[in-house]
PDB file of N, CA and C in Angstrom:
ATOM      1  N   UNK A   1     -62.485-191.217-131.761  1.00  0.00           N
ATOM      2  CA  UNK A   1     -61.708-192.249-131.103  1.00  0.00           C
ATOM      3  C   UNK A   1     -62.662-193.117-130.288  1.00  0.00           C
ATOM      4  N   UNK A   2     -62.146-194.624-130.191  1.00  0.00           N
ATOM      5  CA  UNK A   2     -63.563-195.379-129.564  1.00  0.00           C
ATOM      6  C   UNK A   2     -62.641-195.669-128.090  1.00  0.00           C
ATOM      7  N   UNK A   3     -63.207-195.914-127.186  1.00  0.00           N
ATOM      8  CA  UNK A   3     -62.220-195.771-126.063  1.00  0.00           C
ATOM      9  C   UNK A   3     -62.939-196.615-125.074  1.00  0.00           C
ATOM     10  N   UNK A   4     -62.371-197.730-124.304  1.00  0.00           N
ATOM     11  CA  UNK A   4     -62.844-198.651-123.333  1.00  0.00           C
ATOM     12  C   UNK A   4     -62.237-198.265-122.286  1.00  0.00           C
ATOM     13  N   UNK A   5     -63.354-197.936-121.184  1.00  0.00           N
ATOM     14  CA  UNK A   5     -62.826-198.022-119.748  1.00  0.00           C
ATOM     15  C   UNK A   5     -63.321-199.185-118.667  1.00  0.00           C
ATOM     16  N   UNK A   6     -62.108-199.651-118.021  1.00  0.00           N
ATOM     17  CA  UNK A   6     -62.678-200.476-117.264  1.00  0.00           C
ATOM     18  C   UNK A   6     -62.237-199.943-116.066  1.00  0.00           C
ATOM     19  N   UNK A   7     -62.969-200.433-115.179  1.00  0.00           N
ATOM     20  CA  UNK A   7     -62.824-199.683-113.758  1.00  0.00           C
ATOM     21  C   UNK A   7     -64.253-199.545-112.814  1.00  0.00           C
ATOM     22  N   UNK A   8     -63.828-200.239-111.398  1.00  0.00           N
ATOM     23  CA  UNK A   8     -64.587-200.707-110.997  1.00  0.00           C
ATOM     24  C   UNK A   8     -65.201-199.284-110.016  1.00  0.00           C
ATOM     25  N   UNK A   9     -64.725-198.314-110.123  1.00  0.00           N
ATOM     26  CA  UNK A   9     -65.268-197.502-109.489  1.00  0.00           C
ATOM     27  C   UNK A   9     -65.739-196.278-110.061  1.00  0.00           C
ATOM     28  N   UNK A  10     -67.500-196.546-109.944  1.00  0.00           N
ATOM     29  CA  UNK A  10     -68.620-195.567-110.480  1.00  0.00           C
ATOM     30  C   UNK A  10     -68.001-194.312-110.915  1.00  0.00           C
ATOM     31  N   UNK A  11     -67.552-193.447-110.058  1.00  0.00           N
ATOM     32  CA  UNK A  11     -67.161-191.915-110.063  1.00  0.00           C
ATOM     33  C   UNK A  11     -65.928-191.526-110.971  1.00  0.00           C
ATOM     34  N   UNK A  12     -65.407-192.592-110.702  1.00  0.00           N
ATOM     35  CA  UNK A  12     -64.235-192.389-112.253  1.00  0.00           C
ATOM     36  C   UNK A  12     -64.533-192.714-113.558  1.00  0.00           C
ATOM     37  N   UNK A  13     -65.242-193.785-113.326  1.00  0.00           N
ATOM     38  CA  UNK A  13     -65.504-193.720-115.119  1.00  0.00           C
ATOM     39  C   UNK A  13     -66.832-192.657-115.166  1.00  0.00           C
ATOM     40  N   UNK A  14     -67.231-192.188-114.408  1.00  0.00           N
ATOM     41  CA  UNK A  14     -68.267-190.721-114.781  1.00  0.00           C
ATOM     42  C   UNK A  14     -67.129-189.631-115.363  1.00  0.00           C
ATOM     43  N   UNK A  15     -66.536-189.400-114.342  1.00  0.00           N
ATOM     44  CA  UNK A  15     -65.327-188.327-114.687  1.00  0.00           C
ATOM     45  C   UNK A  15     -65.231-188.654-116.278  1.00  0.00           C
ATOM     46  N   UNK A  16     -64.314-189.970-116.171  1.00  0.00           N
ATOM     47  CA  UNK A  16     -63.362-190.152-117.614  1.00  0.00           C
ATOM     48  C   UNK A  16     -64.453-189.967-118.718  1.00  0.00           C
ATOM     49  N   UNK A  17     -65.569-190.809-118.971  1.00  0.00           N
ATOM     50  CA  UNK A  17     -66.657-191.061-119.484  1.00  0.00           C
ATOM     51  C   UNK A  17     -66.892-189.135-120.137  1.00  0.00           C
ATOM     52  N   UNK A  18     -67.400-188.377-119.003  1.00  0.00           N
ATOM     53  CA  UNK A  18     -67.497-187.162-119.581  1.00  0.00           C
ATOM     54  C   UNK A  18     -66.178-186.413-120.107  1.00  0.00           C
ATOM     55  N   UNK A  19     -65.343-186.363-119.976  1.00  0.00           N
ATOM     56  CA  UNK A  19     -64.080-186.178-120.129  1.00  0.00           C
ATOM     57  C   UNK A  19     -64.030-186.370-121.722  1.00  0.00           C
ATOM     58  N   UNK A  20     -63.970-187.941-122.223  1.00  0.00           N
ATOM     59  CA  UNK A  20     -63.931-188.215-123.699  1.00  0.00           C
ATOM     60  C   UNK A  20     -65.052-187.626-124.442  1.00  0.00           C
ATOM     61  N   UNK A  21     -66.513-188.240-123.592  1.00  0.00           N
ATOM     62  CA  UNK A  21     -67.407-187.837-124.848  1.00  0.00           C
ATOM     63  C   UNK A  21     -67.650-186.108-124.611  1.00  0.00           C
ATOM     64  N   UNK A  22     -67.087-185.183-124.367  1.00  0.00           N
ATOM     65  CA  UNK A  22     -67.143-183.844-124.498  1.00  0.00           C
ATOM     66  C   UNK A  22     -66.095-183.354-125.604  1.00  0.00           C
ATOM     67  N   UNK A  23     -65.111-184.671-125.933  1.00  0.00           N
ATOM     68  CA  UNK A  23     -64.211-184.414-126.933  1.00  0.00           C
ATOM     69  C   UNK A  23     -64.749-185.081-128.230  1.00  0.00           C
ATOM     70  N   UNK A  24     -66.114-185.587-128.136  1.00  0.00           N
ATOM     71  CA  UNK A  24     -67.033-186.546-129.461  1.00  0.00           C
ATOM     72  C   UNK A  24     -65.985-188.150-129.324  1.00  0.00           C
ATOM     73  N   UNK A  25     -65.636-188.542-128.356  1.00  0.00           N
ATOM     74  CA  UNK A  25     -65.453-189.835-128.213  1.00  0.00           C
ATOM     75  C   UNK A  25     -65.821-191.100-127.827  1.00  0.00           C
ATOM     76  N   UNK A  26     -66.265-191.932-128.845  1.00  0.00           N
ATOM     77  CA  UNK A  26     -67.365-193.150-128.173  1.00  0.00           C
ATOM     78  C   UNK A  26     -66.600-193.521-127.014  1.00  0.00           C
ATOM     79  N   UNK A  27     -67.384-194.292-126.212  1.00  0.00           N
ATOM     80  CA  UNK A  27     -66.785-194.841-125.075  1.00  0.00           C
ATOM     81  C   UNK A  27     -67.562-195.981-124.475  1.00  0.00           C
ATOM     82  N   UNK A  28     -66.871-196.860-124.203  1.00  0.00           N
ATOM     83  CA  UNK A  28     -67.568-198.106-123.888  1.00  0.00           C
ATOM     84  C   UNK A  28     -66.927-198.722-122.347  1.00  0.00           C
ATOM     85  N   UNK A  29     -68.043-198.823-121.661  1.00  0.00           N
ATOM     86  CA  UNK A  29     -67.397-199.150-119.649  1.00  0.00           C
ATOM     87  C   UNK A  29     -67.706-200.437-119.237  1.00  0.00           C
ATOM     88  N   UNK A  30     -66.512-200.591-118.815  1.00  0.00           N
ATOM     89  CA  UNK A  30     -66.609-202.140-117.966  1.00  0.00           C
ATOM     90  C   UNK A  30     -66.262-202.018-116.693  1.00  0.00           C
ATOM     91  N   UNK A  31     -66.629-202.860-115.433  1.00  0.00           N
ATOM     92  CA  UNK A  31     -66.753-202.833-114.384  1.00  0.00           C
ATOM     93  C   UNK A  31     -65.554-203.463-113.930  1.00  0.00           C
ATOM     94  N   UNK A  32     -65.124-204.400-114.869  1.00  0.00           N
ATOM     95  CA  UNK A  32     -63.888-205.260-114.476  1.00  0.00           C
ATOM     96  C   UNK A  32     -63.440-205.813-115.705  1.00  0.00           C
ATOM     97  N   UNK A  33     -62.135-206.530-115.177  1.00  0.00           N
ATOM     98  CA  UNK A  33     -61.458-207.237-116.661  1.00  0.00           C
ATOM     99  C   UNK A  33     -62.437-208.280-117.451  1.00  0.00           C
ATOM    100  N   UNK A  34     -63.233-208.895-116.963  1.00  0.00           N
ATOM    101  CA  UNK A  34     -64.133-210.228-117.073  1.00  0.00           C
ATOM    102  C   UNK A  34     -64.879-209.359-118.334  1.00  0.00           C
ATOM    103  N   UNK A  35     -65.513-208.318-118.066  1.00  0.00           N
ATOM    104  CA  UNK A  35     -66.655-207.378-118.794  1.00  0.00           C
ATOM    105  C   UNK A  35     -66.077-207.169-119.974  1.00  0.00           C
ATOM    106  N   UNK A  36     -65.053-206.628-119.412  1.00  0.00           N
ATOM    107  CA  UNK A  36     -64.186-205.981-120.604  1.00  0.00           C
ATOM    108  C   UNK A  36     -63.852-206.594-121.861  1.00  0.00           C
ATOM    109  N   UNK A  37     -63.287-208.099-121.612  1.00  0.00           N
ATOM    110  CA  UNK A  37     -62.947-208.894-122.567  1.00  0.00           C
ATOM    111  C   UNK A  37     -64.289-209.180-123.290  1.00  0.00           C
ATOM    112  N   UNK A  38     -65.259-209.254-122.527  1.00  0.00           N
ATOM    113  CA  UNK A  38     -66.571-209.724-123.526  1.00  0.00           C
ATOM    114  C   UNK A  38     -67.001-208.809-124.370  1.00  0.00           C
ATOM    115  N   UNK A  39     -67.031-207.249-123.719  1.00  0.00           N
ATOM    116  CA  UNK A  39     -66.902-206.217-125.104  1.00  0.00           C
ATOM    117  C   UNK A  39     -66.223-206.238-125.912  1.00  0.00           C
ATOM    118  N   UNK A  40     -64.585-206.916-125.974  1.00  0.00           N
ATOM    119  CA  UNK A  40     -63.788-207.075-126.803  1.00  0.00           C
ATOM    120  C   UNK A  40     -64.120-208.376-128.131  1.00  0.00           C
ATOM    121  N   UNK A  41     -64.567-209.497-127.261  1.00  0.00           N
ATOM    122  CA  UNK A  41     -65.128-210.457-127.893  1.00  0.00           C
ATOM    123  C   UNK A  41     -66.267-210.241-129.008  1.00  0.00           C
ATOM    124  N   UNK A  42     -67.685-209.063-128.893  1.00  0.00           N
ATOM    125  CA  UNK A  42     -67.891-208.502-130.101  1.00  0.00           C
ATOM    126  C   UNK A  42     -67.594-207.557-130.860  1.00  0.00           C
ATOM    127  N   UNK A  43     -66.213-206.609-130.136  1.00  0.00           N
ATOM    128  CA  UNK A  43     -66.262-205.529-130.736  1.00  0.00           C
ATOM    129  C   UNK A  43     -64.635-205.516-130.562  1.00  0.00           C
ATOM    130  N   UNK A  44     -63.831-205.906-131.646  1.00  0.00           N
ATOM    131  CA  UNK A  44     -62.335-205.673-130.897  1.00  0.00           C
ATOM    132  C   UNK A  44     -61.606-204.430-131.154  1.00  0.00           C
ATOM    133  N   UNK A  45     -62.571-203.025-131.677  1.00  0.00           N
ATOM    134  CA  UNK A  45     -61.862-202.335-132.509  1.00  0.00           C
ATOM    135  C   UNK A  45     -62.344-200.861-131.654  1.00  0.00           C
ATOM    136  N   UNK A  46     -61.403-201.141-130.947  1.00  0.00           N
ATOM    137  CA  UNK A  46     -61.027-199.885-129.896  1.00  0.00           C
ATOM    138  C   UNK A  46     -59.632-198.825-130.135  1.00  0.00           C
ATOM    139  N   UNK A  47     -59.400-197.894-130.090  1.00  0.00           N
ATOM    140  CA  UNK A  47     -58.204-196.755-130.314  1.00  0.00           C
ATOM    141  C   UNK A  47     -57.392-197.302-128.606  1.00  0.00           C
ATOM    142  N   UNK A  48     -58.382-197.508-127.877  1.00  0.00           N
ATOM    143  CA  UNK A  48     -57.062-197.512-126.482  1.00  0.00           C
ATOM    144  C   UNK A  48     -58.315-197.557-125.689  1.00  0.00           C
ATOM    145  N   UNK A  49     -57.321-198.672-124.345  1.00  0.00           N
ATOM    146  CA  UNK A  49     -58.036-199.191-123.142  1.00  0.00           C
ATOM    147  C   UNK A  49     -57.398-198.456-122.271  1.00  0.00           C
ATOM    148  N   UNK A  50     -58.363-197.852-121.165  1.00  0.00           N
ATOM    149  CA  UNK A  50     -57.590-197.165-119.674  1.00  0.00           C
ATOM    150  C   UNK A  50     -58.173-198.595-119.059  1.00  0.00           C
ATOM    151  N   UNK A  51     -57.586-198.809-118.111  1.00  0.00           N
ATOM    152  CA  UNK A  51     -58.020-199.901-117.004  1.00  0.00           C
ATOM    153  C   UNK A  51     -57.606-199.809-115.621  1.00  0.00           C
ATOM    154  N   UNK A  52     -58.080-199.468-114.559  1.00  0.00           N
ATOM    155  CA  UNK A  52     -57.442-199.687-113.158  1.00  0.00           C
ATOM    156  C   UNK A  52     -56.588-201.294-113.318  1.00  0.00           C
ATOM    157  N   UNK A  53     -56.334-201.296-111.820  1.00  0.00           N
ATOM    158  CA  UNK A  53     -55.528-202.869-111.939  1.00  0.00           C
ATOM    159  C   UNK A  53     -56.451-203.276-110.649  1.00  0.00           C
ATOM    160  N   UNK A  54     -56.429-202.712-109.811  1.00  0.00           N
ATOM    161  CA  UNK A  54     -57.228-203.901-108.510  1.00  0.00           C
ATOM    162  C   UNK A  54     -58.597-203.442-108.769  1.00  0.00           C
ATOM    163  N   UNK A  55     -59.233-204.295-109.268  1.00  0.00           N
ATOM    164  CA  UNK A  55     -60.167-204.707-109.491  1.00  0.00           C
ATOM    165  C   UNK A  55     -61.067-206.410-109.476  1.00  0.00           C
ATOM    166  N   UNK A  56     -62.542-205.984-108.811  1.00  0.00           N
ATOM    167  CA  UNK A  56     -62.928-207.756-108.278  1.00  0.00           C
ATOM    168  C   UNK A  56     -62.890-208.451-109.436  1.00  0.00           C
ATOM    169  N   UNK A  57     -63.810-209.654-109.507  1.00  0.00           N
ATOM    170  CA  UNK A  57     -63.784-210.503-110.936  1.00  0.00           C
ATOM    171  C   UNK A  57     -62.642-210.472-111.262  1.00  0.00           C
ATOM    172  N   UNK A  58     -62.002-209.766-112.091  1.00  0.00           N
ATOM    173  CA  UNK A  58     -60.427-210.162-112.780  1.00  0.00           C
ATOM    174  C   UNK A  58     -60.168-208.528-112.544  1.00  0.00           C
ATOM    175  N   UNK A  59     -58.448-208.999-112.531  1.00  0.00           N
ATOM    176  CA  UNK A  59     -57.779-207.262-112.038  1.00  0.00           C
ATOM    177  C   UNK A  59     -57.436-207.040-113.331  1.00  0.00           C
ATOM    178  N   UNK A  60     -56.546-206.187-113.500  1.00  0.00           N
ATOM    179  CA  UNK A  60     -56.190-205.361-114.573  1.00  0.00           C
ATOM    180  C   UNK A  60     -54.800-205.842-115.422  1.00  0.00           C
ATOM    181  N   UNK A  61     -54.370-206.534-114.180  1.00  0.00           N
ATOM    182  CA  UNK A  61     -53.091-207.561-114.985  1.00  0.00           C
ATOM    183  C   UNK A  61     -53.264-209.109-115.714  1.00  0.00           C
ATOM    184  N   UNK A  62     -54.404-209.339-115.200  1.00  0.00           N
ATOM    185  CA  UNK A  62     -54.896-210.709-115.642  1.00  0.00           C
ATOM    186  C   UNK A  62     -55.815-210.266-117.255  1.00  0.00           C
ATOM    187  N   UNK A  63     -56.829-208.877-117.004  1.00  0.00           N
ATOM    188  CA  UNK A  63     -57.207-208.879-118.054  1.00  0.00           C
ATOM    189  C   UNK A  63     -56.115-208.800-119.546  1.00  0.00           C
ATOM    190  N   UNK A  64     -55.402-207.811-118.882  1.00  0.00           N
ATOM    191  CA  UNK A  64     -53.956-207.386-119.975  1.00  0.00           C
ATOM    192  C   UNK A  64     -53.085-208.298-120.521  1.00  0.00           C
ATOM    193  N   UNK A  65     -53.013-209.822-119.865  1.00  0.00           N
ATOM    194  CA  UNK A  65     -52.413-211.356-120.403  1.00  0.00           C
ATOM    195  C   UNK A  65     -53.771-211.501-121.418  1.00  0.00           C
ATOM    196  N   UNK A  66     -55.235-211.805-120.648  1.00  0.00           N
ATOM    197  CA  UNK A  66     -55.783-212.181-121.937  1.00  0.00           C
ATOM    198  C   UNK A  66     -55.997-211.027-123.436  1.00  0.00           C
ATOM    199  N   UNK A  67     -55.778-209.719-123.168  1.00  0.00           N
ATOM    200  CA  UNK A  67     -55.637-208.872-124.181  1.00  0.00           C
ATOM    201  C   UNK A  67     -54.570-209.304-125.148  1.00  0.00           C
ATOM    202  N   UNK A  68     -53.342-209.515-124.296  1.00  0.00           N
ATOM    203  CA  UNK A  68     -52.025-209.470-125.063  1.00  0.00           C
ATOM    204  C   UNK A  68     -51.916-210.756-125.544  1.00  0.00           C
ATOM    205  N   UNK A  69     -53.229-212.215-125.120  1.00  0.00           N
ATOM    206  CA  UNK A  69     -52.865-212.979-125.763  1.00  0.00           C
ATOM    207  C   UNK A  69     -53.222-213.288-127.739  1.00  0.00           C
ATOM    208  N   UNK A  70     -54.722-212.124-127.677  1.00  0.00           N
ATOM    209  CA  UNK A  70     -55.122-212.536-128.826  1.00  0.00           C
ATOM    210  C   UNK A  70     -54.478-211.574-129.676  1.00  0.00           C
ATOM    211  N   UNK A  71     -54.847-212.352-130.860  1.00  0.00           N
ATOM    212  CA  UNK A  71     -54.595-211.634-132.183  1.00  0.00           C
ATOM    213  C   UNK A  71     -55.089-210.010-132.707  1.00  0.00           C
ATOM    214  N   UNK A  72     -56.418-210.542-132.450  1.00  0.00           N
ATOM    215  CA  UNK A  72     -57.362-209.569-132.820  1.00  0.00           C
ATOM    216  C   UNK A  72     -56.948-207.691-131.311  1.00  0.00           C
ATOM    217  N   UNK A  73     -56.782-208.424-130.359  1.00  0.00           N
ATOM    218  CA  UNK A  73     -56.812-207.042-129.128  1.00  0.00           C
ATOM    219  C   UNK A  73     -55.293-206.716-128.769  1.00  0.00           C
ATOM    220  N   UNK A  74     -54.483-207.387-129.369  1.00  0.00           N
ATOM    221  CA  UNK A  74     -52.592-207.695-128.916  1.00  0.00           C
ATOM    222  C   UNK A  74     -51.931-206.033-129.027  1.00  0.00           C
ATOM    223  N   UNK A  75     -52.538-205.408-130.425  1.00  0.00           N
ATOM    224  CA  UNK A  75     -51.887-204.155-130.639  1.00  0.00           C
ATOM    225  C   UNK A  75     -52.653-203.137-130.328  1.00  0.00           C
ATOM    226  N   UNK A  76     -54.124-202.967-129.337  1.00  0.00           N
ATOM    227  CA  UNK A  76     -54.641-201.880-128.660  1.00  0.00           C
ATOM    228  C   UNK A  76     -54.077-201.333-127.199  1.00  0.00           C
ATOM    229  N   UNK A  77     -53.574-200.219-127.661  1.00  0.00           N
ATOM    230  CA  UNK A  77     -52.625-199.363-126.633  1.00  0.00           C
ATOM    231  C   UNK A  77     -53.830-199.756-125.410  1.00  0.00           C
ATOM    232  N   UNK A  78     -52.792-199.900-124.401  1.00  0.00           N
ATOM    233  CA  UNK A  78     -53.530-200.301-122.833  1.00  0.00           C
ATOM    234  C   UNK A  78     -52.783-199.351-121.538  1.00  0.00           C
ATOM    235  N   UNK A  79     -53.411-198.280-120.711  1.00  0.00           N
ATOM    236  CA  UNK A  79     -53.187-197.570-120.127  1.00  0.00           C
ATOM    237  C   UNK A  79     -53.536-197.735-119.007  1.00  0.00           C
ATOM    238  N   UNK A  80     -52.691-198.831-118.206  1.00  0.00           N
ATOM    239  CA  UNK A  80     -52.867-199.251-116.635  1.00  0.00           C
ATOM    240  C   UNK A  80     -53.291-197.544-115.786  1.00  0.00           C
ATOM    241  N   UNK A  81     -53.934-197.968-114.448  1.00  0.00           N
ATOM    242  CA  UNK A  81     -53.883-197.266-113.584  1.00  0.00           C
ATOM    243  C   UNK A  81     -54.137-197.624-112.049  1.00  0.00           C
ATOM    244  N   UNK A  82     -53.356-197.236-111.375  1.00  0.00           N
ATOM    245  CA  UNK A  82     -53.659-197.905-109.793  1.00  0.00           C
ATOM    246  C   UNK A  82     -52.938-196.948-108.650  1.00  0.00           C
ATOM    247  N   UNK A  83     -53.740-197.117-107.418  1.00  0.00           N
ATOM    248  CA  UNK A  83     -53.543-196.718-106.120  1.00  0.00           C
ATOM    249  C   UNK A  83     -52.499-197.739-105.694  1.00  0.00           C
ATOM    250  N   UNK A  84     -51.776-198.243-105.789  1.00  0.00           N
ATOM    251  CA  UNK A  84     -51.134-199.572-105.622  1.00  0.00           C
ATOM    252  C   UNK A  84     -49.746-199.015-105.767  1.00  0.00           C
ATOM    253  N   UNK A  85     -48.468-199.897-105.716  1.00  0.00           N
ATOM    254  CA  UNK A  85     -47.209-199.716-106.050  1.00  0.00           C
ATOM    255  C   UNK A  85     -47.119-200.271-107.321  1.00  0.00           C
ATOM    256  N   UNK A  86     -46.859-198.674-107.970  1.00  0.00           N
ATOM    257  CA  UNK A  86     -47.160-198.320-109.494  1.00  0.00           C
ATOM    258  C   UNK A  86     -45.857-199.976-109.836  1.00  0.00           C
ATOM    259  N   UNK A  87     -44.640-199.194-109.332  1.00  0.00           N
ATOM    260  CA  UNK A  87     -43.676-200.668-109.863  1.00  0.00           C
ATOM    261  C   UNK A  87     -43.499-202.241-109.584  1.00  0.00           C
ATOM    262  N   UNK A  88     -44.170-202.052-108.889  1.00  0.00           N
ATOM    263  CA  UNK A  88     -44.645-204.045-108.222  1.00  0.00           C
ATOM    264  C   UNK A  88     -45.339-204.520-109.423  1.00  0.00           C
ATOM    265  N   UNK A  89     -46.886-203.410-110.209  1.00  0.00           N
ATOM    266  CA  UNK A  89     -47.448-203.810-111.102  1.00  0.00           C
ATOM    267  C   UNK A  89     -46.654-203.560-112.738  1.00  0.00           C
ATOM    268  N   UNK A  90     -45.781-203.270-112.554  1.00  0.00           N
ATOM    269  CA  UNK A  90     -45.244-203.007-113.640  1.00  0.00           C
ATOM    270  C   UNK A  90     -44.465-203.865-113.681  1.00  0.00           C
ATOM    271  N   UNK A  91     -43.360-204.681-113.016  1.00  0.00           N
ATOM    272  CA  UNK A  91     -42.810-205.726-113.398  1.00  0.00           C
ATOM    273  C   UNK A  91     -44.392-207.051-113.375  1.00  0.00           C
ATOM    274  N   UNK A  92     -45.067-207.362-112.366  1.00  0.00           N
ATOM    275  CA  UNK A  92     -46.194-208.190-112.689  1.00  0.00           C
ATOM    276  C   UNK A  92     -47.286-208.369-113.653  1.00  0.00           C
ATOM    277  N   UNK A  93     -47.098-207.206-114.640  1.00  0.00           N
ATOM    278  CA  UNK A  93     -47.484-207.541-115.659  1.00  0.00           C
ATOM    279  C   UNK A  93     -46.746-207.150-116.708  1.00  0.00           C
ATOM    280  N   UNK A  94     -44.838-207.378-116.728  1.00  0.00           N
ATOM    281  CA  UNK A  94     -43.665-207.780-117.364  1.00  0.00           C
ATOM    282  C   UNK A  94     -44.168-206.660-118.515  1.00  0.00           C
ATOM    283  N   UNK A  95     -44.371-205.515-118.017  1.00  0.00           N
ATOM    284  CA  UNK A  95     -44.169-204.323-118.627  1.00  0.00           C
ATOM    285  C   UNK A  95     -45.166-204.445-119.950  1.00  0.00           C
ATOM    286  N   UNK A  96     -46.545-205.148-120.193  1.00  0.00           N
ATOM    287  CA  UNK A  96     -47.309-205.205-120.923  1.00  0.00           C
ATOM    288  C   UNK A  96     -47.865-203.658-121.258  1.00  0.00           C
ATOM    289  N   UNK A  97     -48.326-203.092-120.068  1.00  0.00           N
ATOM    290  CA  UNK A  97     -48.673-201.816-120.259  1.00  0.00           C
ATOM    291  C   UNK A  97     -48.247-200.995-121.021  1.00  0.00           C
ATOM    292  N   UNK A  98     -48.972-200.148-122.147  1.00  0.00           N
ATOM    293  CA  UNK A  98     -48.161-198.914-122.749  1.00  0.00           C
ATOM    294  C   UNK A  98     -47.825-197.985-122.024  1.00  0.00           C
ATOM    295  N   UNK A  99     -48.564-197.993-120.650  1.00  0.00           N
ATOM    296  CA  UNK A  99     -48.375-196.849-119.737  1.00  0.00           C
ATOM    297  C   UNK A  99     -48.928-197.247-118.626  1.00  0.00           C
ATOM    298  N   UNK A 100     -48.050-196.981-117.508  1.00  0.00           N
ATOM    299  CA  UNK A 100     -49.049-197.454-116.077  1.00  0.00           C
ATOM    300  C   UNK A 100     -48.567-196.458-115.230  1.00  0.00           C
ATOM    301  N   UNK A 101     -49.874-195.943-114.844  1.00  0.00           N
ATOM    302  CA  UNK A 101     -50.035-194.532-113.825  1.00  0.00           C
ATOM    303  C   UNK A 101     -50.467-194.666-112.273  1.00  0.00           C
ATOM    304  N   UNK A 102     -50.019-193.441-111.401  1.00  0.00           N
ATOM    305  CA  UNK A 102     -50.019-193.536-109.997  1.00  0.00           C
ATOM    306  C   UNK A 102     -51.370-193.097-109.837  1.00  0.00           C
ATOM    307  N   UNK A 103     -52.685-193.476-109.095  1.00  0.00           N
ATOM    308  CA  UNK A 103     -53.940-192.720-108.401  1.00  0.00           C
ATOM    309  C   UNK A 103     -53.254-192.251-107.581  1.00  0.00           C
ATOM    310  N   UNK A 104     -53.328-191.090-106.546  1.00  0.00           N
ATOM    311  CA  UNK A 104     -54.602-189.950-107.921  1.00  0.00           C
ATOM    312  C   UNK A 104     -53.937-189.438-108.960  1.00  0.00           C
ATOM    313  N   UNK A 105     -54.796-189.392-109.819  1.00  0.00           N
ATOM    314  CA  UNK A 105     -54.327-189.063-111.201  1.00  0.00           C
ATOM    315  C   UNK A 105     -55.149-187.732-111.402  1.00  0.00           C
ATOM    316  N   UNK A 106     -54.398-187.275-112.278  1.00  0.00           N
ATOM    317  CA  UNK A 106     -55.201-185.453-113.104  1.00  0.00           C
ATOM    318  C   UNK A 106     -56.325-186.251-114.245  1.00  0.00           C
ATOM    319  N   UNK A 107     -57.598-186.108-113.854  1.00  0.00           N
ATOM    320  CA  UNK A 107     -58.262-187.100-115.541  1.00  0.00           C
ATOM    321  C   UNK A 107     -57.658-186.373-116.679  1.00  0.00           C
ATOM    322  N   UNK A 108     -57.567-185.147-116.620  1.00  0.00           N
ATOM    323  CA  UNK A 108     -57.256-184.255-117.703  1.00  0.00           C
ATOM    324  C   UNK A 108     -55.855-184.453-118.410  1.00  0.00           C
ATOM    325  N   UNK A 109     -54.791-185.012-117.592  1.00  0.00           N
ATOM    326  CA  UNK A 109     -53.743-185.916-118.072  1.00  0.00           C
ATOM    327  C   UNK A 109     -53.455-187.134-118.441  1.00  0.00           C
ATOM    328  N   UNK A 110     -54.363-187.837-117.460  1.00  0.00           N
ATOM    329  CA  UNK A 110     -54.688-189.158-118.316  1.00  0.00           C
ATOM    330  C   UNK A 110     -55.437-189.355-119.496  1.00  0.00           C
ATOM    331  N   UNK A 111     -56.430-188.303-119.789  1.00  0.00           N
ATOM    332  CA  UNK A 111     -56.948-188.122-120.964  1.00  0.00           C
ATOM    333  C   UNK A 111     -55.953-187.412-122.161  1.00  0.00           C
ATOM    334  N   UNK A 112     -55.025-186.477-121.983  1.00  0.00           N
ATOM    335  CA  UNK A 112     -54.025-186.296-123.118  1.00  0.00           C
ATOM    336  C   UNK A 112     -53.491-187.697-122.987  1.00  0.00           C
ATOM    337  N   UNK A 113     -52.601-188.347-122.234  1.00  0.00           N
ATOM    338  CA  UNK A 113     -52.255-189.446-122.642  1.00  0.00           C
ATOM    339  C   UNK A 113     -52.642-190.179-123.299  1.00  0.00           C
ATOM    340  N   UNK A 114     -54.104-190.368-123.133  1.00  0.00           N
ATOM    341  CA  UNK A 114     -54.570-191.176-123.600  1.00  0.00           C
ATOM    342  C   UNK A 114     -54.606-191.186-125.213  1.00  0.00           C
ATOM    343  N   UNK A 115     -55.054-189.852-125.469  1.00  0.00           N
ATOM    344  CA  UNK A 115     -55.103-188.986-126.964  1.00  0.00           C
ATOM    345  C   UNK A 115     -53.634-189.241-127.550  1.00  0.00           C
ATOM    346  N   UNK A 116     -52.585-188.944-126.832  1.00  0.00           N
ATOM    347  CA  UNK A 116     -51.569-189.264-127.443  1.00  0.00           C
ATOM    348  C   UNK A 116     -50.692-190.772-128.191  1.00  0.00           C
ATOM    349  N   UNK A 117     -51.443-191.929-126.850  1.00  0.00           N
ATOM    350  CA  UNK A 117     -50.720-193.622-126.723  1.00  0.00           C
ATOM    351  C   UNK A 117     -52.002-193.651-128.338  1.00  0.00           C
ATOM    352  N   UNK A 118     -52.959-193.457-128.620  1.00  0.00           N
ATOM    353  CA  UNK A 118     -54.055-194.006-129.466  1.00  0.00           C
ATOM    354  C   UNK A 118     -53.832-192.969-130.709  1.00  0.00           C
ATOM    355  N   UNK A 119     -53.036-192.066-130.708  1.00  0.00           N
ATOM    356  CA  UNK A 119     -52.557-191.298-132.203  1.00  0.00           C
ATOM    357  C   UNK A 119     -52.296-192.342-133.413  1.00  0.00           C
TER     358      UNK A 119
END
């Protein structure tokens, strides 16, 4: 499974990062939505995006409009996550998310999820 994380904070995408590739899963990290889309721009062929939402450069709802606008990234399962009020971001990004989760999170559950939204 090829798997993009974006997320602006070091220690989680270490976690997640080891998490997948101990299961043989490529994985590719972005710092923010801005990053993210440009990995998408050469490479659009991902199984599923985890993404925080507050994040600098572009948050996680702005990246998820330009995901959901193209052709090519529209049908890669996208797995919000935030310290934030899980439902404020869930109507603000008009329920784009395949899934949007509360920090703190279990990685070990967000990682079945993850395995499961990218089946």
């Amino acid at each position: 499974m090829k798997v993009l994380l974006v997320d602006d904070d070091s220690v989680h995408l270490l976690i997640l990062r080891k998490i997948f590739e101990k299961s043989n899963d490529e994985v590719v990290v972005a710092h923010n939505g801005k990053e993210a889309l440009q990995h998408l721009e050469f490479d659009p062929f991902f199984n599923i995006i985890l993404t925080d939402i507050m994040m600098p450069v572009m948050d996680g709802v702005e990246f998820l409009q330009h995901l959901k606008e193209s052709d090519r990234t529209s049908c890669i399962p996208t797995i919000g996550f935030t310290a934030g009020d899980v439902e404020y971001f869930r109507e603000k990004s008009q329920n784009g998310f395949d899934c949007l989760v509360a920090k703190p999170m279990d990685f070990f559950d967000l990682y079945s999820l993850a395995k499961s939204k990218a089946a």
